[in-house]
Protein backbone atom coordinates (compact mmCIF):
# COMPACT_ATOMS: atom_id res chain seq x y z
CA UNK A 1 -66.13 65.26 -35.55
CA UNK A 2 -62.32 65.78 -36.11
CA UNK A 3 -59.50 62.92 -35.30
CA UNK A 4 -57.90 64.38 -32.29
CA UNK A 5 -54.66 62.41 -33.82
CA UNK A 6 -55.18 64.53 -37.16
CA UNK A 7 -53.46 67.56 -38.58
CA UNK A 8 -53.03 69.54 -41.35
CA UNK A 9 -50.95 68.17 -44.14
CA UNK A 10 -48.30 69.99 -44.94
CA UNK A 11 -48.44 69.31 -48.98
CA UNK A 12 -52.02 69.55 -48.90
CA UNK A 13 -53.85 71.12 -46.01
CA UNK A 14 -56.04 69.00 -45.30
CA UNK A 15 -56.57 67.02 -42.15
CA UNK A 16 -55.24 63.51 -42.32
CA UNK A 17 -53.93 61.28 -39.20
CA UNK A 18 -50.67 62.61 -38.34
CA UNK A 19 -48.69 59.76 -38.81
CA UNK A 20 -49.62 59.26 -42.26
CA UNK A 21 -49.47 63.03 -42.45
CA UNK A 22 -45.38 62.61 -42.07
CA UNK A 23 -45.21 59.58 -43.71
CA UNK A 24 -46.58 60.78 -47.19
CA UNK A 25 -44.47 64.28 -46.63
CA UNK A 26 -41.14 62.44 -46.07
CA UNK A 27 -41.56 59.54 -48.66
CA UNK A 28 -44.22 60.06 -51.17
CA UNK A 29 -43.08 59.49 -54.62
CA UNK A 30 -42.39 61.81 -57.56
CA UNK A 31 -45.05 62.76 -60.18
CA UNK A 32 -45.16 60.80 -63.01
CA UNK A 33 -45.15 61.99 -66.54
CA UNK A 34 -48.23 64.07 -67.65
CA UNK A 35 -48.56 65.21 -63.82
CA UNK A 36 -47.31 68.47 -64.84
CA UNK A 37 -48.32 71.35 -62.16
CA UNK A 38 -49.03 74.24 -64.77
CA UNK A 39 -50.26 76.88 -62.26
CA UNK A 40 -47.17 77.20 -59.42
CA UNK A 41 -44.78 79.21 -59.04
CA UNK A 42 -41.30 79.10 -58.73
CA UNK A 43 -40.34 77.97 -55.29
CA UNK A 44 -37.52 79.81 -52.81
CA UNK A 45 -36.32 76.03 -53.05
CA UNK A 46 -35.63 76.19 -56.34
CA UNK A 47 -33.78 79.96 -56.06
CA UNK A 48 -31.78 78.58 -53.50
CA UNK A 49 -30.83 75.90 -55.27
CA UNK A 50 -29.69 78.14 -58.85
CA UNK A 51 -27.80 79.96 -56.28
CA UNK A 52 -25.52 77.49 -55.07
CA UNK A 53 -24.92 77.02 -59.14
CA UNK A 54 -23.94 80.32 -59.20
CA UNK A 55 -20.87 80.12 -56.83
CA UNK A 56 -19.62 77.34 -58.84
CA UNK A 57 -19.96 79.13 -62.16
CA UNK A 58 -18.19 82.27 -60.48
CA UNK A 59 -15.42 80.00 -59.72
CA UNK A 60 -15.20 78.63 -63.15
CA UNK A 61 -14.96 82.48 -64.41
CA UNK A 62 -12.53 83.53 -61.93
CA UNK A 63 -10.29 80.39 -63.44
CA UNK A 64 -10.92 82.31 -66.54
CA UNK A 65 -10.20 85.87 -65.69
CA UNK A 66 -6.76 84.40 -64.13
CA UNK A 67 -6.06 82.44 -67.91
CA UNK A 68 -7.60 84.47 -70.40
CA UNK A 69 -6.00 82.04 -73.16
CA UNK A 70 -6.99 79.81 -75.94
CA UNK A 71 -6.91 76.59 -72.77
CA UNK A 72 -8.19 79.03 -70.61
CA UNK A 73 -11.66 79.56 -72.74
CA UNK A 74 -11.87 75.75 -73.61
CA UNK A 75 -11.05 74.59 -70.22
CA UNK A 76 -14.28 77.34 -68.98
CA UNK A 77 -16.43 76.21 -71.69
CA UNK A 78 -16.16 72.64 -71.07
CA UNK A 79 -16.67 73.43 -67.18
CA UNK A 80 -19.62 75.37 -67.65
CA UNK A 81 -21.14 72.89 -69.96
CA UNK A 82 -20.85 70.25 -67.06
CA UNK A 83 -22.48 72.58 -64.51
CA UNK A 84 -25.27 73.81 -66.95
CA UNK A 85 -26.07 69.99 -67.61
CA UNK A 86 -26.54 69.28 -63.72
CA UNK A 87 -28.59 72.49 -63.37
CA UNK A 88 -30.66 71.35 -66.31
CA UNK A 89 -31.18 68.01 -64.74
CA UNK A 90 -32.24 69.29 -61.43
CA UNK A 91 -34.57 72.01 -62.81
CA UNK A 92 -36.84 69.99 -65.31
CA UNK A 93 -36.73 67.46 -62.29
CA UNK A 94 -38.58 69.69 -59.90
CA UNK A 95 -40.30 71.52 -63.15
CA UNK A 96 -41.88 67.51 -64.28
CA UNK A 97 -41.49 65.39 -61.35
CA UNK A 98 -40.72 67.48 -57.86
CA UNK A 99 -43.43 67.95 -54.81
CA UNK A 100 -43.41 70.67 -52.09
CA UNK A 101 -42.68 67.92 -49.55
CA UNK A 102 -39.95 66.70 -47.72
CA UNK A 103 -38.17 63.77 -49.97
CA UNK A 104 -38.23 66.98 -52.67
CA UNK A 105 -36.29 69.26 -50.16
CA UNK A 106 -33.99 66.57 -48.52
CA UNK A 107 -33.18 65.10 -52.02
CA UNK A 108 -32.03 68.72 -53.06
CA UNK A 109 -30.70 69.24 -50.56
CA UNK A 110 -28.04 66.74 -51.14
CA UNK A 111 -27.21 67.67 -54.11
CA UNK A 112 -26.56 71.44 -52.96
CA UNK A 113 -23.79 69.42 -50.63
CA UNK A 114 -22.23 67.93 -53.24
CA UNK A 115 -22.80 71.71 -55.82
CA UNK A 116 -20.75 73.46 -52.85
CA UNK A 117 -18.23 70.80 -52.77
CA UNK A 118 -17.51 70.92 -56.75
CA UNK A 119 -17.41 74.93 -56.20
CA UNK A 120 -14.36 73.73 -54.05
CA UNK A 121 -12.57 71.77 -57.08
CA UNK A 122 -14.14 73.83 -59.92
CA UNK A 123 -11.73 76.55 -59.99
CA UNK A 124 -8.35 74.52 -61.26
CA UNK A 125 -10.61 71.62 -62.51
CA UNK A 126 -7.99 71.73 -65.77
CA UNK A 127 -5.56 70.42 -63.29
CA UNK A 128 -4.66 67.63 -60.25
CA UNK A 129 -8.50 69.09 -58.92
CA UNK A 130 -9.96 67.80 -61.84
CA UNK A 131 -9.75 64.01 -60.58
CA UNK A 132 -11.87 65.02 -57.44
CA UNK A 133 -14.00 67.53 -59.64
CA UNK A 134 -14.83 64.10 -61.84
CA UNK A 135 -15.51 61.89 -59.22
CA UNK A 136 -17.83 64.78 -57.32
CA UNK A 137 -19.84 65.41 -60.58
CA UNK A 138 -19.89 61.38 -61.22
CA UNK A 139 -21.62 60.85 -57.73
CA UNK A 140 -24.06 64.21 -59.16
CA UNK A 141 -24.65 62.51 -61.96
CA UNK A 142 -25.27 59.12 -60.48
CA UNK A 143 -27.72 60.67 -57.65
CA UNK A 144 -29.88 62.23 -60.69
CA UNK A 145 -30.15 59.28 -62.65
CA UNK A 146 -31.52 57.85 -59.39
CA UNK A 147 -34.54 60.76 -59.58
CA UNK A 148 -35.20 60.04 -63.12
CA UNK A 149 -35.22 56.15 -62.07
CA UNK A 150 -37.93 56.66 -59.59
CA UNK A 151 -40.34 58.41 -61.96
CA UNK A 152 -39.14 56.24 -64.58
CA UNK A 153 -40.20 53.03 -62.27
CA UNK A 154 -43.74 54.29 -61.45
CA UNK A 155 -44.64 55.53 -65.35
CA UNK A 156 -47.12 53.55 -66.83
CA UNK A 157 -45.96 50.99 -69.66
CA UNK A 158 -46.54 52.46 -72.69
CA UNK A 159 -45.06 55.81 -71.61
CA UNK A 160 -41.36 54.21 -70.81
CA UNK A 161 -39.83 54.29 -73.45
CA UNK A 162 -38.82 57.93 -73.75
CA UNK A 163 -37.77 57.98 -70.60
CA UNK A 164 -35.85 55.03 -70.56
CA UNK A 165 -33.49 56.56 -72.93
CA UNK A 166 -33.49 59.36 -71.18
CA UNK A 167 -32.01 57.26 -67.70
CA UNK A 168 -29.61 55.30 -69.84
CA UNK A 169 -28.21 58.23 -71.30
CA UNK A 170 -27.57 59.77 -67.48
CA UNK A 171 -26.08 56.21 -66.75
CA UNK A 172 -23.86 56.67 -69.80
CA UNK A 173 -22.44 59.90 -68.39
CA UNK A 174 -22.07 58.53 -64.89
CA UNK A 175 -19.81 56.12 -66.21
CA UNK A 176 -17.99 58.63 -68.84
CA UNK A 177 -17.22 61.18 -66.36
CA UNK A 178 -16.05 58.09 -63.61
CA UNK A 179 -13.58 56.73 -66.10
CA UNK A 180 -12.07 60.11 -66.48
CA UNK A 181 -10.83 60.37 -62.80
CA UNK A 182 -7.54 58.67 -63.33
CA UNK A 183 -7.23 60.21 -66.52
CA UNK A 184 -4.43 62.67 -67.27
CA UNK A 185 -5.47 66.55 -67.09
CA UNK A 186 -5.41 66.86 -70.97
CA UNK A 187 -7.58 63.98 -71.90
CA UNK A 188 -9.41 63.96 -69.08
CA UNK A 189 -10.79 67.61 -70.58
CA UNK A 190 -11.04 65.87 -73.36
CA UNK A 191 -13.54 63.56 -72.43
CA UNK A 192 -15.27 66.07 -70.49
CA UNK A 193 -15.90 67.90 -73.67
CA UNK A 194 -17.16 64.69 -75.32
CA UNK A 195 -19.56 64.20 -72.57
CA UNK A 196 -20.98 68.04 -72.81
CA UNK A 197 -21.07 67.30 -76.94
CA UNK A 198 -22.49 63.80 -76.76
CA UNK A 199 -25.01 64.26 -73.95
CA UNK A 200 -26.55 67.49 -75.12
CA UNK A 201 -27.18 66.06 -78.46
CA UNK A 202 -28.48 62.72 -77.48
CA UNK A 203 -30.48 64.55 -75.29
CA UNK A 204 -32.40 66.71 -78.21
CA UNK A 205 -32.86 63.87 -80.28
CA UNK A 206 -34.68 62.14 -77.48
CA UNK A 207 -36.42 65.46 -76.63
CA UNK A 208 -37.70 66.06 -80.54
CA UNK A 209 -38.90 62.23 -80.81
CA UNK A 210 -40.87 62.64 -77.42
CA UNK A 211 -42.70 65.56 -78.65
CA UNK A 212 -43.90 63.52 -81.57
CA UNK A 213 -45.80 61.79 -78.99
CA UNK A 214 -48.65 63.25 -77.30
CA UNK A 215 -47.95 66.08 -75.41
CA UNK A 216 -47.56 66.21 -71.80
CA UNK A 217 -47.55 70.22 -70.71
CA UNK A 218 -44.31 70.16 -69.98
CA UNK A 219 -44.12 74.02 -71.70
CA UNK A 220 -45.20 75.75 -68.31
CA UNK A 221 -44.84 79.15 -67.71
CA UNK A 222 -42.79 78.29 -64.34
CA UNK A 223 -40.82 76.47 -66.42
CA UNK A 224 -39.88 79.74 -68.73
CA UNK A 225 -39.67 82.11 -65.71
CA UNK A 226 -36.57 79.64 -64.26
CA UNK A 227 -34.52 79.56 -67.28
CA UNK A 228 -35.05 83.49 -67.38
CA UNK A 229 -33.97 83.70 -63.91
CA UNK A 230 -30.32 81.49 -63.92
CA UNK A 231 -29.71 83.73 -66.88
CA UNK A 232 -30.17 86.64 -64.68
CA UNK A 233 -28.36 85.26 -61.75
CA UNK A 234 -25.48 84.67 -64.22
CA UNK A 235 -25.21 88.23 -65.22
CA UNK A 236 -24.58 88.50 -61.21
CA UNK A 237 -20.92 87.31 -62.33
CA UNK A 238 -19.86 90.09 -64.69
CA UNK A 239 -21.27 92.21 -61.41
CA UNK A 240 -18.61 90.47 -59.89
CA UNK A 241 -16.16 91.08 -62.08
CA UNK A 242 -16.38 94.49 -63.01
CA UNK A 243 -16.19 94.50 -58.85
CA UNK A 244 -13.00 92.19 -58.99
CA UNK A 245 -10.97 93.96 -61.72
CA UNK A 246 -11.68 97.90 -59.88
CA UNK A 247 -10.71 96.02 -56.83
CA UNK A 248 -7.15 94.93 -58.24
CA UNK A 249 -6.27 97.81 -60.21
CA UNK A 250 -4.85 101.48 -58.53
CA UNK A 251 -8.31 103.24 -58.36
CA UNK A 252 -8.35 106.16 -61.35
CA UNK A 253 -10.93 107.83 -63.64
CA UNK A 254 -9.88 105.60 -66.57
CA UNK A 255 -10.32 102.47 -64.62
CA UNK A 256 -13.43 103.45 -62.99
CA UNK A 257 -14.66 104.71 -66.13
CA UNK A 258 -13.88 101.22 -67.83
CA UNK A 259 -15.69 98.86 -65.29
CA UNK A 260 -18.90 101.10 -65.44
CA UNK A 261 -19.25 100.99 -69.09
CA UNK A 262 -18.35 97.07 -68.49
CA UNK A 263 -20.53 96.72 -65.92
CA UNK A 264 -23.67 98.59 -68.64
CA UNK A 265 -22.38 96.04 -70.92
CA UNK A 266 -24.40 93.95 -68.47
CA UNK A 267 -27.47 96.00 -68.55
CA UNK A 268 -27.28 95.75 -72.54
CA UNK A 269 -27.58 91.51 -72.20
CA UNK A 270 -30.68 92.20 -69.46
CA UNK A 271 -32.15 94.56 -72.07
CA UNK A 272 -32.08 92.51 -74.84
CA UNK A 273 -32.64 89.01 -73.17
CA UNK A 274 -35.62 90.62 -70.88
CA UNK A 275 -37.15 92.46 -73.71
CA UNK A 276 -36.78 89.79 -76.80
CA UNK A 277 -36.70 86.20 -74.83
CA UNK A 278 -37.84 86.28 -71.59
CA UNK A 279 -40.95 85.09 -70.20
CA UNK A 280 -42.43 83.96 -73.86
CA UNK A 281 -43.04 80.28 -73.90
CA UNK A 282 -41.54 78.30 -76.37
CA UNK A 283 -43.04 75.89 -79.44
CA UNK A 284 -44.81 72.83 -78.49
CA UNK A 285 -42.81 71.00 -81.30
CA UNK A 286 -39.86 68.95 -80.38
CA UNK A 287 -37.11 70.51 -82.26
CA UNK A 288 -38.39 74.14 -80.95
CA UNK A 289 -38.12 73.08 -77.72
CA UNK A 290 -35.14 71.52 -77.78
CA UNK A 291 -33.69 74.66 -79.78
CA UNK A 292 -35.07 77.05 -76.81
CA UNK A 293 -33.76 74.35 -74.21
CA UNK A 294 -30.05 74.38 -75.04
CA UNK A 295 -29.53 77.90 -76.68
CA UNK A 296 -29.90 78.78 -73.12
CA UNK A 297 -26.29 76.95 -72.70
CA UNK A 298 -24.15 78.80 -75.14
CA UNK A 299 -26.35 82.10 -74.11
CA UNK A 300 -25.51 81.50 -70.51
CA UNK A 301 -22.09 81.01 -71.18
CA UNK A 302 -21.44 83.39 -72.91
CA UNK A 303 -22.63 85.93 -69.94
CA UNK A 304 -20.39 84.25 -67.75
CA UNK A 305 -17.43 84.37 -69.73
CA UNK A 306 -17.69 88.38 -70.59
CA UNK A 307 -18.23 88.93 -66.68
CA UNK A 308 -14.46 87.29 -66.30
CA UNK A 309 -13.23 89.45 -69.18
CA UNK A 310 -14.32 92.39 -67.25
CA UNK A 311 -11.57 91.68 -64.94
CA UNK A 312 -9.12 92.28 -67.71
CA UNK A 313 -10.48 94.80 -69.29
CA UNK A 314 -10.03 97.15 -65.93
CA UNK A 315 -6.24 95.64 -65.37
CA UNK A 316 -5.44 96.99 -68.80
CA UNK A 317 -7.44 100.16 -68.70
CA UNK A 318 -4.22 102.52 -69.05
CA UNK A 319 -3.23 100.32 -72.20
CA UNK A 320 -3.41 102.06 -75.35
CA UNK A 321 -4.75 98.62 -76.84
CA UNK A 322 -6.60 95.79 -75.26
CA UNK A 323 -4.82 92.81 -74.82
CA UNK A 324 -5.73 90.24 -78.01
CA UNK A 325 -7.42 87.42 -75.70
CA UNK A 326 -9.35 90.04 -73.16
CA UNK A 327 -10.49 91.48 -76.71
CA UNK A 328 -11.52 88.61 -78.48
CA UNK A 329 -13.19 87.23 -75.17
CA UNK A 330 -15.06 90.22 -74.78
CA UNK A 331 -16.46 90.81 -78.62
CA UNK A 332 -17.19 86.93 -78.85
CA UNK A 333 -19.12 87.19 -75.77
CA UNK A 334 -20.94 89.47 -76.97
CA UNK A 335 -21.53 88.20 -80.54
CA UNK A 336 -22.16 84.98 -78.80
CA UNK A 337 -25.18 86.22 -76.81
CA UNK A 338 -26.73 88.29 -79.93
CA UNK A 339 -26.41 84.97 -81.99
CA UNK A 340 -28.10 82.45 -79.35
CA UNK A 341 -30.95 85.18 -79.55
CA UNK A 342 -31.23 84.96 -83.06
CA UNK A 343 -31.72 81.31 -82.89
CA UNK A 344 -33.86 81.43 -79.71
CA UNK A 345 -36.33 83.90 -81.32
CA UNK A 346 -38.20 81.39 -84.26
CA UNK A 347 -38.44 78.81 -81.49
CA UNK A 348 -40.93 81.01 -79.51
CA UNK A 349 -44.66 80.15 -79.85
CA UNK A 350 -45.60 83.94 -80.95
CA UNK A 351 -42.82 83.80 -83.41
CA UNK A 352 -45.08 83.43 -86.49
CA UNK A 353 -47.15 85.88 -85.48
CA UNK A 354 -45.32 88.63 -85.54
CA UNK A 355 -43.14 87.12 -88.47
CA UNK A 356 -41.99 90.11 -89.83
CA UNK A 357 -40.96 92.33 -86.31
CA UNK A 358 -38.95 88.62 -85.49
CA UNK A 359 -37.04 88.75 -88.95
CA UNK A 360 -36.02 92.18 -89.18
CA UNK A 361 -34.99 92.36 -84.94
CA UNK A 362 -33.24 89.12 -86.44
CA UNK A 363 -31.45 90.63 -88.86
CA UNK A 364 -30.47 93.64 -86.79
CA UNK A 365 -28.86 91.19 -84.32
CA UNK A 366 -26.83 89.32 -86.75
CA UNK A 367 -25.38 92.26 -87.89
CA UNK A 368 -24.46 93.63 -84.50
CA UNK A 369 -22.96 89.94 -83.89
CA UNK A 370 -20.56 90.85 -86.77
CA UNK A 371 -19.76 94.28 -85.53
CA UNK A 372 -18.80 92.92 -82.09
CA UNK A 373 -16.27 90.73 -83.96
CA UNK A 374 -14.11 93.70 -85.56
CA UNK A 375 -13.94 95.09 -82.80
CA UNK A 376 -12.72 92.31 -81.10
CA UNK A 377 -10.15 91.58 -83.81
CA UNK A 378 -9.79 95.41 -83.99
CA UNK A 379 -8.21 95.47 -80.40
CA UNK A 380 -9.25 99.21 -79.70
CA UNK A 381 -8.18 100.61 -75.63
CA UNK A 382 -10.17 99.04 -72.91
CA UNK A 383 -12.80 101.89 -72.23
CA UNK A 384 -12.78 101.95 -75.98
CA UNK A 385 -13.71 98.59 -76.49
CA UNK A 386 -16.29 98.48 -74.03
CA UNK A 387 -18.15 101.65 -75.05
CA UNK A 388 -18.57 100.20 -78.82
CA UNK A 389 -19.90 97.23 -77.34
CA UNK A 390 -22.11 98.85 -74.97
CA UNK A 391 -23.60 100.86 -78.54
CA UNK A 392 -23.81 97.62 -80.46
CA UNK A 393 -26.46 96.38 -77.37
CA UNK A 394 -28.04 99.36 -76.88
CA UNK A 395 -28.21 99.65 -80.60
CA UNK A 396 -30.46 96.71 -81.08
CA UNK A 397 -32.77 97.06 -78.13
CA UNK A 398 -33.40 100.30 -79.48
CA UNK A 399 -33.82 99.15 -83.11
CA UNK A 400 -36.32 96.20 -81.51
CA UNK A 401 -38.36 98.30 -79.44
CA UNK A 402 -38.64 101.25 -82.36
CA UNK A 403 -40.05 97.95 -84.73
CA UNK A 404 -42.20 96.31 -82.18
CA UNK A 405 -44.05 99.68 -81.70
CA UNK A 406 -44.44 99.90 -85.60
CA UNK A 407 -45.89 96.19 -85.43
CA UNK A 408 -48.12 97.34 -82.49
CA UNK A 409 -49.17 100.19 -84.29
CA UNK A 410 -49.93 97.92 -87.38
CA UNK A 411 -51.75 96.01 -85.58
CA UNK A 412 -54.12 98.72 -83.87
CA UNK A 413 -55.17 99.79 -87.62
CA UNK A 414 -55.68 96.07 -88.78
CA UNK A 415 -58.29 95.92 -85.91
CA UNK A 416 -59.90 98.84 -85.76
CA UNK A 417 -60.72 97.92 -89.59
């Protein structure tokens, strides 16, 4: 017979007294280390929540786009190495440690408050909005290390000690970022960009010396699909500002002209991302993974920035040159994604495999990386500029694909032998 004071759970489905039901979905604890769920799925939780990233980074761009300068770039790339490092947090969080239950949602939930509150502060974060941008991403900081601290409290003994560095590096950066508040603007940036530079490399030399211990799954294909997906929410920004620089120019065939082959400058990142890195897991071995983990920041980046420098480049479509910081912006963007491919590619677990398609794609992108660079120094028109760098992408996709059919095709004979 049933309990007539049962129910279904709502993590599990199963019938279980409905006041424990609640209980356990409101306050049952994280998963510990090893309790790695390789079989789900990315949640609508977990879109939501890279979405909400996604308005911050588009304010960080538009900062950008407004001070396409030398300050400008560092003050973005600082910025966006801050949000990326929360993002990172949150999503191997959920990926390791998170439940479909309601302490997950409510705990995320929070942290999407405080996300739309930095998006407030992110945009002149170089300046008197940086103190409240600081103290925002200190209480961020602080409310993650909290997560990690209530795995890190329930793991059994002899699995602690990764972790433990792990929390007391997150402490470390609450307390960085803190004592930056009253900081001027200029070395308050300046600690920022120590924090992005010391965390991210503490961070992989705890992440390679974990992996030397037995492995836990965390390589999941979930895990794959969500860095995949921020970098295609990201290219949503150059959408934006191919959509921001028609919007402030006099409408004209030039301009138009420009933002589209911007905009399929776009398409030529999902191409080659999609195509070369997406969806393939990475190497079990700790400095693979840690490779694949944060090439995804400079990769990222590097998306975001060219989406503000299509603002510029349809503002100065008429101009027989393109201005030398829109230019420069705009080839190093590019460049910058080609290279972070390059490196991404031997961390991939097929990588050895197919050895010899991997080197030569590798190769190909290199030299494309180059070629984006004169022409960035080259300072050719807008629509000039854009169309070169449009080739240069479609270039190497179509250089990739052409030598992945020869290695398919080699491999055909090899078995049919």
């Amino acid at each position: 017979m049933s309990d007539s004071n049962s129910g279904p759970s709502p993590v599990t489905g199963e019938a279980v007294p409905v006041g424990t039901g609640i209980r356990q979905w409101l306050f049952r604890p994280p998963r510990r280390h090893g309790e790695v769920e390789t079989s789900r799925n990315v949640s609508f939780l977990e879109l939501f929540y890279d979405l909400v990233y996604v308005v911050l980074i588009i304010q960080a761009a538009h900062a950008l786009a407004e001070d396409v300068s030398w300050r400008g770039m560092a003050t973005f790339a600082v910025v966006f190495g801050m949000i990326w490092i929360a993002w990172l947090n949150g999503t191997l969080f959920y990926e390791l440690h998170g439940r479909e239950d309601g302490r997950t949602r409510s705990l995320i939930f929070v942290q999407m408050m405080l996300l739309s509150l930095l998006a407030v502060y992110a945009g002149h974060a170089d300046g008197d909005d940086g103190r409240t941008f600081a103290a925002l991403y200190a209480l961020l900081l602080a409310l993650l290390s909290y997560q990690w601290y209530s795995v890190y409290r329930r793991d059994l003994p002899e699995l602690r000690e990764t972790p433990r560095r792990y929390l007391l590096v997150m402490v470390a950066g609450v307390v960085v970022v803190a004592a930056s508040v009253p900081l001027p603007a200029d070395v308050r940036l300046a600690v920022w960009a120590f924090f992005v530079a010391a965390w991210c490399s503490a961070e992989c030399v705890i992440l390679i010396s974990w992996r030397r211990e037995p492995s836990y799954g965390v390589v999941t294909e979930s895990m794959v699909e969500r860095f995949g997906l921020f970098i295609i929410l990201v290219l949503g920004e150059l959408v934006i500002g191919v959509v921001n620089g028609l919007t402030a120019t006099e409408p004209s065939a030039l301009t138009t002209t420009t933002g589209l082959l911007g905009l399929a400058i776009g398409f030529g990142f999902w191409w080659n991302y999609a195509d070369l890195a997406s969806r393939r897991l990475p190497r079990e071995a700790g400095h693979s993974l840690a490779t694949w983990i944060f090439t995804h920041l400079p990769m990222a980046m590097a998306v975001a920035a060219a989406g503000a420098g299509m603002v510029g480049l349809a503002e100065h479509a008429a101009d027989h040159r393109t201005p030398i910081a829109v230019s420069w912006l705009m080839g190093g963007s590019v460049a910058v994604m080609l290279l972070t491919t390059v490196v991404l590619l031997p961390a991939l677990a097929d990588y050895d495999r197919y050895l010899s398609a991997y080197k030569s794609v590798q190769a190909a992108l290199v030299t494309a990386a180059v070629a984006a660079l004169l022409v960035g120094w080259s300072r050719p028109a807008p629509w000039l500029l854009a169309l070169i760098l449009l080739l240069l992408l479609f270039a190497t996709w179509v250089f990739a694909f052409v030598r992945w059919l020869r290695q398919g095709s080699l491999i055909n004979e090899r078995t049919a032998e």
